[in-house]
PDB file of N, CA and C in Angstrom:
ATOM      1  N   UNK A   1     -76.980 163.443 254.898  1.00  0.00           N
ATOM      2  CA  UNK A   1     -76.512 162.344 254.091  1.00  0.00           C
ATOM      3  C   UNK A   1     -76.643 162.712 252.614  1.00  0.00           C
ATOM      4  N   UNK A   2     -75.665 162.277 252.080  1.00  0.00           N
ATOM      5  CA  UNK A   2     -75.660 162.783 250.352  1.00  0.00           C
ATOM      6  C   UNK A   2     -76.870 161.456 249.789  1.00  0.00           C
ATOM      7  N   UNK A   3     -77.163 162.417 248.564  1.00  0.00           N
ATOM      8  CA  UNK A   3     -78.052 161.132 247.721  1.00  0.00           C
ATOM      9  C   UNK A   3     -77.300 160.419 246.836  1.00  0.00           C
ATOM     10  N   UNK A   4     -77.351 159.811 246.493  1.00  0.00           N
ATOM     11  CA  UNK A   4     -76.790 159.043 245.647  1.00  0.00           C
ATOM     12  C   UNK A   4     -76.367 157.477 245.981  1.00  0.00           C
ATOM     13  N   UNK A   5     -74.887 156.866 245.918  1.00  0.00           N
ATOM     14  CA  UNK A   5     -74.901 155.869 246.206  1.00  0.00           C
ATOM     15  C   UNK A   5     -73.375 155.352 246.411  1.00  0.00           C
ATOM     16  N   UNK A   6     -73.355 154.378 247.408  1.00  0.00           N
ATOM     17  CA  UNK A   6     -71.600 154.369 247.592  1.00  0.00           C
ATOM     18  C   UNK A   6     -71.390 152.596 247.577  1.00  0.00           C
ATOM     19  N   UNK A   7     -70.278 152.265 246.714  1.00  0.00           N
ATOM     20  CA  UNK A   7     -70.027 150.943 246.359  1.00  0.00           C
ATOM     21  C   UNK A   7     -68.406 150.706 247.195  1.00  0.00           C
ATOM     22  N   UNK A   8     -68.836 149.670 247.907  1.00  0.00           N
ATOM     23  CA  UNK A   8     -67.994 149.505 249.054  1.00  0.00           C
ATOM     24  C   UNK A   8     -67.321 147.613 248.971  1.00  0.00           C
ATOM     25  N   UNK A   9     -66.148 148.077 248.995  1.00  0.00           N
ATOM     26  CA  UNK A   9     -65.677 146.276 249.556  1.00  0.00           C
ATOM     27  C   UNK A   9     -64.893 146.057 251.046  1.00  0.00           C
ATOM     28  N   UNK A  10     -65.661 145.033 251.555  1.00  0.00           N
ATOM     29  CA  UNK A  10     -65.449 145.353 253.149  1.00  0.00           C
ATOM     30  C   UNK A  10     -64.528 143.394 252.789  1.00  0.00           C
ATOM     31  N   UNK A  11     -63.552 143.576 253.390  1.00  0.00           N
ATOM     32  CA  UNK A  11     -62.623 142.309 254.288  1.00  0.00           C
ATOM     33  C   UNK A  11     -62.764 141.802 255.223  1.00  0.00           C
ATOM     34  N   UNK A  12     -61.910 140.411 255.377  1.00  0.00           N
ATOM     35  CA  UNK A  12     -61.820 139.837 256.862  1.00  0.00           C
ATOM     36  C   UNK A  12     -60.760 140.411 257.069  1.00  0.00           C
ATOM     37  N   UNK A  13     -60.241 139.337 258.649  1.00  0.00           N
ATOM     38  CA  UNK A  13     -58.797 140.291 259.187  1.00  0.00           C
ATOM     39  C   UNK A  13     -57.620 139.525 258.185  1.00  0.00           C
ATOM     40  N   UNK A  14     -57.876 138.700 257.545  1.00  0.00           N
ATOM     41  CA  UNK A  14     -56.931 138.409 256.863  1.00  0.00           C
ATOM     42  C   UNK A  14     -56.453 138.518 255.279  1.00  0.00           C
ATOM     43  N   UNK A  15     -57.332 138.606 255.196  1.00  0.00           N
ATOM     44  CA  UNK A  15     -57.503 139.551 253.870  1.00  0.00           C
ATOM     45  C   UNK A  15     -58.309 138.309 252.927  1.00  0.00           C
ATOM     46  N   UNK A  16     -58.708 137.647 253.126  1.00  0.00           N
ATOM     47  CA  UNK A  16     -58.960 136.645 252.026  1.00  0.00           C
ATOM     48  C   UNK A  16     -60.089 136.427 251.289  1.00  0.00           C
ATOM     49  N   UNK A  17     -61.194 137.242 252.148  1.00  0.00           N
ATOM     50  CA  UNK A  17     -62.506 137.248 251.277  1.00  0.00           C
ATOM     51  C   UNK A  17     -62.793 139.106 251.306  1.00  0.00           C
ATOM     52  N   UNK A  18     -63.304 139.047 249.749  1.00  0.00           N
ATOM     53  CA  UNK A  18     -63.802 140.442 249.505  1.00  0.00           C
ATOM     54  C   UNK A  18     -65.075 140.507 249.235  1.00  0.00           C
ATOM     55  N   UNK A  19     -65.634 141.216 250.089  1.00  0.00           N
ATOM     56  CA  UNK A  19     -67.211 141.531 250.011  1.00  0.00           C
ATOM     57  C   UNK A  19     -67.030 142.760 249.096  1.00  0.00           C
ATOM     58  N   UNK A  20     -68.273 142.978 247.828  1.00  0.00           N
ATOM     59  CA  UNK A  20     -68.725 144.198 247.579  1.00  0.00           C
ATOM     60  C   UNK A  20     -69.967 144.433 247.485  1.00  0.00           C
ATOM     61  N   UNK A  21     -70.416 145.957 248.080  1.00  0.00           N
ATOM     62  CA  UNK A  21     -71.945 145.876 248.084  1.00  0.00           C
ATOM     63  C   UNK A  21     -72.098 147.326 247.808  1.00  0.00           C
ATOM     64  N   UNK A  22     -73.309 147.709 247.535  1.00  0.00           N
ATOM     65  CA  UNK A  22     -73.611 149.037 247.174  1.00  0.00           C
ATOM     66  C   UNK A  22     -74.851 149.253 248.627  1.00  0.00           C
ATOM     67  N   UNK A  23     -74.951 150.795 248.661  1.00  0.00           N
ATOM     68  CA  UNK A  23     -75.522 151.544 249.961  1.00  0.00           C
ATOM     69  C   UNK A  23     -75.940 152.349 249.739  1.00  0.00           C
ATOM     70  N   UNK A  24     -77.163 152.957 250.050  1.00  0.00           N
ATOM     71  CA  UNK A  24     -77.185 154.686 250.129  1.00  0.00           C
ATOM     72  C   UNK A  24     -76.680 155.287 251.264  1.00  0.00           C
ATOM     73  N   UNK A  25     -76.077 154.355 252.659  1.00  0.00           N
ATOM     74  CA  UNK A  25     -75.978 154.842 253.673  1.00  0.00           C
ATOM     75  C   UNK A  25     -74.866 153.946 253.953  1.00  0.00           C
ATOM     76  N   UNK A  26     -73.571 154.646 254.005  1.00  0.00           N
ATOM     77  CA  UNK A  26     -72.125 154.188 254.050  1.00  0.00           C
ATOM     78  C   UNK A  26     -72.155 153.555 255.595  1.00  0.00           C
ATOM     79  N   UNK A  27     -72.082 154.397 256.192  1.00  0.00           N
ATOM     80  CA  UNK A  27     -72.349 154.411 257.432  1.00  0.00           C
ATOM     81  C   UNK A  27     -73.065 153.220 258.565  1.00  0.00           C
ATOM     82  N   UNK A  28     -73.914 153.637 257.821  1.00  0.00           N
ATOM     83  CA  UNK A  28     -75.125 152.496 258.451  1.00  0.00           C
ATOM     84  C   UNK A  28     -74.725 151.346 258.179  1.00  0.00           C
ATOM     85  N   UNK A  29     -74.319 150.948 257.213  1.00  0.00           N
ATOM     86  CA  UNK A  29     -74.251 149.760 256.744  1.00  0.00           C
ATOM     87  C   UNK A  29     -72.609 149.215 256.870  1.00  0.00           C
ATOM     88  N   UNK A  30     -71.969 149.672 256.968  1.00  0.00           N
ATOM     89  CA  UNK A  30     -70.784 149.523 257.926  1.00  0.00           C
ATOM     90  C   UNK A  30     -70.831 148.803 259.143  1.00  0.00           C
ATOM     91  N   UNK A  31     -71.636 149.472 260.015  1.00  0.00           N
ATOM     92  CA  UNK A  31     -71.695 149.536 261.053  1.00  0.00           C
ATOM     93  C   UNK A  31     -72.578 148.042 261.377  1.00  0.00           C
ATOM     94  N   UNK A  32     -73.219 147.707 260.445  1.00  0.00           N
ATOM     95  CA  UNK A  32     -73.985 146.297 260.254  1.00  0.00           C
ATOM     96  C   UNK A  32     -73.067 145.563 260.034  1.00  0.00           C
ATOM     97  N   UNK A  33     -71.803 145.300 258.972  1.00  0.00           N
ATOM     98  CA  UNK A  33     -70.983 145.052 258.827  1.00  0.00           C
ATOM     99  C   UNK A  33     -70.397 144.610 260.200  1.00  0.00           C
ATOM    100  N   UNK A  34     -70.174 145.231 261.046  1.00  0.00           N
ATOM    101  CA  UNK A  34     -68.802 145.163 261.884  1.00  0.00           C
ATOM    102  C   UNK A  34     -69.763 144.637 262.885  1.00  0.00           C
ATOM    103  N   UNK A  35     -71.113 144.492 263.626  1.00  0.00           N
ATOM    104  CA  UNK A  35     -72.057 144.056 264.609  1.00  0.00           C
ATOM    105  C   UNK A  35     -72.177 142.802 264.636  1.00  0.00           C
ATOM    106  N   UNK A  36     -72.017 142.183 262.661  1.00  0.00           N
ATOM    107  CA  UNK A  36     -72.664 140.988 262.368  1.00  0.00           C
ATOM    108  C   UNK A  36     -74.114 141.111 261.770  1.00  0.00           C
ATOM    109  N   UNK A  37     -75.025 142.604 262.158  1.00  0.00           N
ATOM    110  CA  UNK A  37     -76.323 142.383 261.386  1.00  0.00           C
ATOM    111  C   UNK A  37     -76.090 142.731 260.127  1.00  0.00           C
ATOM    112  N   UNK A  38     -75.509 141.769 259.503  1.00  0.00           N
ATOM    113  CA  UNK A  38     -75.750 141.427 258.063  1.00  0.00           C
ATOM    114  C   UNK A  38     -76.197 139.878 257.533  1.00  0.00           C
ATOM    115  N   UNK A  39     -76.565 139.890 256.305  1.00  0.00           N
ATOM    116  CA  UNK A  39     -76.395 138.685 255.911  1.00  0.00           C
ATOM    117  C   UNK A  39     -75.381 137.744 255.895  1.00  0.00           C
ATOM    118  N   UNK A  40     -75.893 136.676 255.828  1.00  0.00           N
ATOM    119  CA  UNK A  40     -75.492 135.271 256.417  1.00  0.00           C
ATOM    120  C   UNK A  40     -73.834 135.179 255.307  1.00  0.00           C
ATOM    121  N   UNK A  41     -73.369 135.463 254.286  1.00  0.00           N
ATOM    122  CA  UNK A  41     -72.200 135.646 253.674  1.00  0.00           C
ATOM    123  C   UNK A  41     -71.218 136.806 254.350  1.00  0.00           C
ATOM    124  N   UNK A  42     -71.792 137.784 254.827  1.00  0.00           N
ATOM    125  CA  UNK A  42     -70.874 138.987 255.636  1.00  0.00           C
ATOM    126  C   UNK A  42     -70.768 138.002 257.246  1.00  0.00           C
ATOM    127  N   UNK A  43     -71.511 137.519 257.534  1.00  0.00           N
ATOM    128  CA  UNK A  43     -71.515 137.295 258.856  1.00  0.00           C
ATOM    129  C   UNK A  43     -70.713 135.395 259.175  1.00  0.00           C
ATOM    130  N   UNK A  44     -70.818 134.910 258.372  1.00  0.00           N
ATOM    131  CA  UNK A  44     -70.350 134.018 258.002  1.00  0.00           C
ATOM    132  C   UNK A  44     -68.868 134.264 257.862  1.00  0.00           C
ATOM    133  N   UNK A  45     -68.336 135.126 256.915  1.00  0.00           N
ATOM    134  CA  UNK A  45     -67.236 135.518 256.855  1.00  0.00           C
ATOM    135  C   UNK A  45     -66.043 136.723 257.730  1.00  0.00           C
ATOM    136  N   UNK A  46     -67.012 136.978 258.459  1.00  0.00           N
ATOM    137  CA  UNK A  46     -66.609 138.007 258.960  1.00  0.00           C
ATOM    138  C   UNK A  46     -65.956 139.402 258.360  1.00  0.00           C
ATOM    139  N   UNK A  47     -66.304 140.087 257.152  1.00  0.00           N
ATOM    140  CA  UNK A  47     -66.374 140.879 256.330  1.00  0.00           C
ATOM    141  C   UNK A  47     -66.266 142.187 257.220  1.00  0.00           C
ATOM    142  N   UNK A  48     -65.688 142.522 258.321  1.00  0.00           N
ATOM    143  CA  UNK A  48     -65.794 143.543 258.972  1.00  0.00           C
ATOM    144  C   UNK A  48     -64.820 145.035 259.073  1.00  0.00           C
ATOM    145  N   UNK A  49     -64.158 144.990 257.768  1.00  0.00           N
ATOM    146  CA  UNK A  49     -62.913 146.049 257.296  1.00  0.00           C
ATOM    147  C   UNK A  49     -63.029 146.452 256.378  1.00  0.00           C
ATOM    148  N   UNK A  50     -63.474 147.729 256.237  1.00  0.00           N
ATOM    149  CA  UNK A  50     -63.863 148.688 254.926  1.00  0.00           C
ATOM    150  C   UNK A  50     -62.681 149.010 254.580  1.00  0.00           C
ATOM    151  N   UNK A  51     -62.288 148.469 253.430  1.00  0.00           N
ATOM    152  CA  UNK A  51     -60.871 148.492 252.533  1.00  0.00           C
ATOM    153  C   UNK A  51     -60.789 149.566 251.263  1.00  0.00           C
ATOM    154  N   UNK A  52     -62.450 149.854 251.056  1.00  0.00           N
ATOM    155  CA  UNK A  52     -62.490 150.566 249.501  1.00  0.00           C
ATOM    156  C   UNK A  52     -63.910 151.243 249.646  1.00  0.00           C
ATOM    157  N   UNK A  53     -63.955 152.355 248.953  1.00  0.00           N
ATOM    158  CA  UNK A  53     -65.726 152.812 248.752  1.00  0.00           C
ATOM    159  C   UNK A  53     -65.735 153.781 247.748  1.00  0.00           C
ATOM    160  N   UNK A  54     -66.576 154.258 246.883  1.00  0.00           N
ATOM    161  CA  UNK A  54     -66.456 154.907 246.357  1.00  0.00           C
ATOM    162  C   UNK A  54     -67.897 155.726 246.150  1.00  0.00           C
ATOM    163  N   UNK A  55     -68.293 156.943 246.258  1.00  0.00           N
ATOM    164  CA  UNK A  55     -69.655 157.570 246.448  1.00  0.00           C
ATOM    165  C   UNK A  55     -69.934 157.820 244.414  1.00  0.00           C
ATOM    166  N   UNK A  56     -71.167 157.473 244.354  1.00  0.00           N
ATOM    167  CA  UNK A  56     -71.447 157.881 242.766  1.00  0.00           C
ATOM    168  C   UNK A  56     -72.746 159.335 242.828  1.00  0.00           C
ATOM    169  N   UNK A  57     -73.320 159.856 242.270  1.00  0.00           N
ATOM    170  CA  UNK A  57     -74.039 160.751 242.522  1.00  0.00           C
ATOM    171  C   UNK A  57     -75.649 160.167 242.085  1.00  0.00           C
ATOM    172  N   UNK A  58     -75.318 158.954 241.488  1.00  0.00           N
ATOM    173  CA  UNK A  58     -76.983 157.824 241.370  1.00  0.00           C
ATOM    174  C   UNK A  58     -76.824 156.701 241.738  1.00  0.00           C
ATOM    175  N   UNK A  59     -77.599 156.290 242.403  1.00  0.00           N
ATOM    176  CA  UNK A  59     -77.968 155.122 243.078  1.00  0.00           C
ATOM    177  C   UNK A  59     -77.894 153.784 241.655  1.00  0.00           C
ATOM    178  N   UNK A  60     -78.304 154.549 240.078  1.00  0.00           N
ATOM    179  CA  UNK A  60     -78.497 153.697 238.999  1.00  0.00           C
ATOM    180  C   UNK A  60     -76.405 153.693 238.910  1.00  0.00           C
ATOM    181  N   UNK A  61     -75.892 154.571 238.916  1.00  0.00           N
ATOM    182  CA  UNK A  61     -74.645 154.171 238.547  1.00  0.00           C
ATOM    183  C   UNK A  61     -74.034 152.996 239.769  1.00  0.00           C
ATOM    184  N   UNK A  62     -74.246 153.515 240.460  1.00  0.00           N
ATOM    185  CA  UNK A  62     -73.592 152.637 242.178  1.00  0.00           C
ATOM    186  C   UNK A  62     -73.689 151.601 242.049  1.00  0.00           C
ATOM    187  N   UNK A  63     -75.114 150.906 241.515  1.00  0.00           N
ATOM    188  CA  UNK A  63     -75.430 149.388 240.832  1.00  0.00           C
ATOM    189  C   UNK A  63     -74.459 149.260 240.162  1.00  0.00           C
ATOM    190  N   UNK A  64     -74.855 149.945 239.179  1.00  0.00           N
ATOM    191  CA  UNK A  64     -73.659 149.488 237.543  1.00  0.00           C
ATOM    192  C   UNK A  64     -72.504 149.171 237.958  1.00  0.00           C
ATOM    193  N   UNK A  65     -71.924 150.538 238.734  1.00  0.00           N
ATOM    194  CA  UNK A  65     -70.117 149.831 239.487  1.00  0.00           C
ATOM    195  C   UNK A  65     -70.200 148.677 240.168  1.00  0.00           C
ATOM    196  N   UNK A  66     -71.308 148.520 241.150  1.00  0.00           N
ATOM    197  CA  UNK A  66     -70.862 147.570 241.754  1.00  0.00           C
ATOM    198  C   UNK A  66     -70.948 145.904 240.715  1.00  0.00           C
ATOM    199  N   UNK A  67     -71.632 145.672 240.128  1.00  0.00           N
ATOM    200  CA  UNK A  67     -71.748 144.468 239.360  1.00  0.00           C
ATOM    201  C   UNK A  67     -70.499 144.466 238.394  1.00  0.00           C
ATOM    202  N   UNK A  68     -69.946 145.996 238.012  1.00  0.00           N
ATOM    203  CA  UNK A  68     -68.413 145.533 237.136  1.00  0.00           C
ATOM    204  C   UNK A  68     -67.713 145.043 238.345  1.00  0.00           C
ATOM    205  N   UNK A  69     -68.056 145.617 239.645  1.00  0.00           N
ATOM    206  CA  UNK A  69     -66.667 145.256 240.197  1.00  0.00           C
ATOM    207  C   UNK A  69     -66.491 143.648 240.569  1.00  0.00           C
ATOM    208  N   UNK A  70     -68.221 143.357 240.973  1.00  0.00           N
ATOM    209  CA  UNK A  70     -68.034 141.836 241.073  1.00  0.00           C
ATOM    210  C   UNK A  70     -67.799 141.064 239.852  1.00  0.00           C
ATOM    211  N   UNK A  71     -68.073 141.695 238.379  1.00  0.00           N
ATOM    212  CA  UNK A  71     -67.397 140.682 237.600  1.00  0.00           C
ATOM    213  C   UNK A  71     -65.775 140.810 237.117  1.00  0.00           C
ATOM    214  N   UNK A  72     -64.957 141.610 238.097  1.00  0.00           N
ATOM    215  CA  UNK A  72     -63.167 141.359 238.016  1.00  0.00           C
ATOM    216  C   UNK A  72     -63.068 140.369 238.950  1.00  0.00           C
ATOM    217  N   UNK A  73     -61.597 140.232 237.982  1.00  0.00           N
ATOM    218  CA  UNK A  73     -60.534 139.112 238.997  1.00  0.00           C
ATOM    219  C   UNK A  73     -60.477 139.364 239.950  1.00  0.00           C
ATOM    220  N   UNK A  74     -59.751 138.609 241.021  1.00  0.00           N
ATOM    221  CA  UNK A  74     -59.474 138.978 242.539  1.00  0.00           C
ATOM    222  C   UNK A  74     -58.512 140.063 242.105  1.00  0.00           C
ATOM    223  N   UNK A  75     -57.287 139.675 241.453  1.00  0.00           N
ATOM    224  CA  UNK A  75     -56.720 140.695 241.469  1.00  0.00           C
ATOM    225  C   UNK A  75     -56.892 142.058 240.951  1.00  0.00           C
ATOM    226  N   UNK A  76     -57.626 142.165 240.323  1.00  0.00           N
ATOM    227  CA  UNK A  76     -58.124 143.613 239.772  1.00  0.00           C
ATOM    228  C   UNK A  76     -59.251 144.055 241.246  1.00  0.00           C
ATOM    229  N   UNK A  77     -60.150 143.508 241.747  1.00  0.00           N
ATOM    230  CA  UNK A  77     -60.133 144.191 242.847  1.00  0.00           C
ATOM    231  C   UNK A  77     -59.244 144.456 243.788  1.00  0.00           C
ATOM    232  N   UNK A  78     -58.373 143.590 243.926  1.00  0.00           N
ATOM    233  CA  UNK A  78     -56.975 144.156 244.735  1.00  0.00           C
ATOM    234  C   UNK A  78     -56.714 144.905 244.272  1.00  0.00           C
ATOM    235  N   UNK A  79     -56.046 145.444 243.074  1.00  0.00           N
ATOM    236  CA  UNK A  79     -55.451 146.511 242.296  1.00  0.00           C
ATOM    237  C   UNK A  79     -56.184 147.605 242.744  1.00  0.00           C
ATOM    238  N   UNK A  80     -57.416 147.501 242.690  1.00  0.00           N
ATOM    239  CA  UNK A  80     -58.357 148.923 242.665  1.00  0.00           C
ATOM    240  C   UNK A  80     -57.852 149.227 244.792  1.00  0.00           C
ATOM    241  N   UNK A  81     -58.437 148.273 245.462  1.00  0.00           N
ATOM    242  CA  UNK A  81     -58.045 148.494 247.006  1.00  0.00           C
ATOM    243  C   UNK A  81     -56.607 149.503 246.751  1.00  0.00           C
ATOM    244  N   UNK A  82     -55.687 148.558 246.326  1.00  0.00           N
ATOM    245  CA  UNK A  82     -54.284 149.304 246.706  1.00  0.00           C
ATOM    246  C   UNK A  82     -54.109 150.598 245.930  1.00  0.00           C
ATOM    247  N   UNK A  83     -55.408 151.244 245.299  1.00  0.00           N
ATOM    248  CA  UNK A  83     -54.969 152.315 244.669  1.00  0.00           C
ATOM    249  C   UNK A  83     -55.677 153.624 245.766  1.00  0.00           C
ATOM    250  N   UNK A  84     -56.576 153.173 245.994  1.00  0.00           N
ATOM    251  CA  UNK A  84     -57.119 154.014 247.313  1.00  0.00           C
ATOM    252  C   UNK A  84     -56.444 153.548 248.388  1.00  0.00           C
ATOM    253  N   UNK A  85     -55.941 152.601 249.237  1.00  0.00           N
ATOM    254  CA  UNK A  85     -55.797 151.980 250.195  1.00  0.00           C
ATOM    255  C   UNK A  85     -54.909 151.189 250.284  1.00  0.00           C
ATOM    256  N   UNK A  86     -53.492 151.713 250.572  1.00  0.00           N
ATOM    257  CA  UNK A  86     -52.576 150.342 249.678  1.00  0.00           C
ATOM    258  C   UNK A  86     -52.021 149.885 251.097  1.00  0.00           C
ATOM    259  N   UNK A  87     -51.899 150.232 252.594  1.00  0.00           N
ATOM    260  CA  UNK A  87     -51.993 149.795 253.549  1.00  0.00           C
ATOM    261  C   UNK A  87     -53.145 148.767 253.961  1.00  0.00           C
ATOM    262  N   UNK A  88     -53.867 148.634 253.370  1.00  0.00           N
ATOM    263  CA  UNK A  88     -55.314 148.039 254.228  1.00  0.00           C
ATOM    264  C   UNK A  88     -56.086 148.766 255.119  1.00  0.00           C
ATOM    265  N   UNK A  89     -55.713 149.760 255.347  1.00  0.00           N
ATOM    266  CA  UNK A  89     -56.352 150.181 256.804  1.00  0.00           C
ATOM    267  C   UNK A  89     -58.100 150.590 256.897  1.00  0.00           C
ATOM    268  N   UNK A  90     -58.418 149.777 257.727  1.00  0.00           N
ATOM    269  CA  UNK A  90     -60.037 150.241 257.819  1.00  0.00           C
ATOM    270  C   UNK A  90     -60.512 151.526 257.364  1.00  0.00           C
ATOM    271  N   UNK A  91     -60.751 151.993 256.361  1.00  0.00           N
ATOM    272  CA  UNK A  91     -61.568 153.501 255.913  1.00  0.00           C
ATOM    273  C   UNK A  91     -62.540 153.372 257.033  1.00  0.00           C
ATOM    274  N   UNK A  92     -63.289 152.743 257.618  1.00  0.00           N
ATOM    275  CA  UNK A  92     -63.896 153.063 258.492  1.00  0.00           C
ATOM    276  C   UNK A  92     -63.817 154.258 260.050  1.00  0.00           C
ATOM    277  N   UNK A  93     -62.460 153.672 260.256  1.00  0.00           N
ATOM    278  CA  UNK A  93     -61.754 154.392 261.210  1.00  0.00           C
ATOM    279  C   UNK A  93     -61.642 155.887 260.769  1.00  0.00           C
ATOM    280  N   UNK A  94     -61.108 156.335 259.579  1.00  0.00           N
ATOM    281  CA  UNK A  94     -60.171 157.250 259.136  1.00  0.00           C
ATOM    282  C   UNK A  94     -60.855 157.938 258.336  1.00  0.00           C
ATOM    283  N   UNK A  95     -62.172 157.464 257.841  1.00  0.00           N
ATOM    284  CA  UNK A  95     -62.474 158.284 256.207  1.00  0.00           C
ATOM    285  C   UNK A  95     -64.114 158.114 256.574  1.00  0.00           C
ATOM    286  N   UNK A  96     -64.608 157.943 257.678  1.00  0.00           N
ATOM    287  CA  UNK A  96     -66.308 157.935 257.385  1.00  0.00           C
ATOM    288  C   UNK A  96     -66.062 159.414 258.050  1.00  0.00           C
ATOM    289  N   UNK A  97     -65.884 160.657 258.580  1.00  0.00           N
ATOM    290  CA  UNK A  97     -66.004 161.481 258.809  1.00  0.00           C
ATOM    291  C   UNK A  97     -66.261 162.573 257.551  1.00  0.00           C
ATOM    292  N   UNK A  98     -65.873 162.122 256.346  1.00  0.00           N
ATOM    293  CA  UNK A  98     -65.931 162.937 255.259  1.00  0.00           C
ATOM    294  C   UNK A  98     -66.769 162.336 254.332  1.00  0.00           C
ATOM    295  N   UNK A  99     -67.594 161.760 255.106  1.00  0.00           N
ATOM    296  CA  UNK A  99     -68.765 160.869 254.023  1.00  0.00           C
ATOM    297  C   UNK A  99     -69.720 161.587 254.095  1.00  0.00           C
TER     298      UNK A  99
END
């Protein structure tokens, strides 16, 4: 596992709520994601579609991104999704192999 830190926004199936959270363990915490063992806002919402992630090389930057990202518009986090991900498609499926 790399060190550092990966800032992730996970979806429902419909696209309407965007979770973002930061991790040292993409993976793992995915996988909590999609079980339900998460907190009561992921699980509540059903937040179970990794739409976006991005790995930083410090755990201090991974914070920092993630709090800009929660203070954009919806649409500027959309913007950012459709620039990695402009299908939607679960990175989970397709892109945790190169994590």
């Amino acid at each position: 596992m790399k060190k550092g830190g990966y800032v992730y926004i996970m979806t429902n199936a419909g696209h309407t709520v965007l979770y973002t959270g930061v991790t040292s363990n993409i993976e793992l915490r995915v996988a909590q994601h999609k079980t339900g063992g998460t907190e009561a806002f992921s699980s509540k919402y059903h937040t179970k579609k990794l739409v976006y992630f991005e790995f930083l090389d410090s755990m201090h930057d991974a914070i920092a991104l993630e709090k800009s990202i929660k203070g954009k518009t919806r649409s500027k986090k959309i913007a950012m999704i459709f620039e990695m991900n402009p299908r939607w498609h679960d990175l989970a499926d397709t892109c945790m192999d190169n994590v």
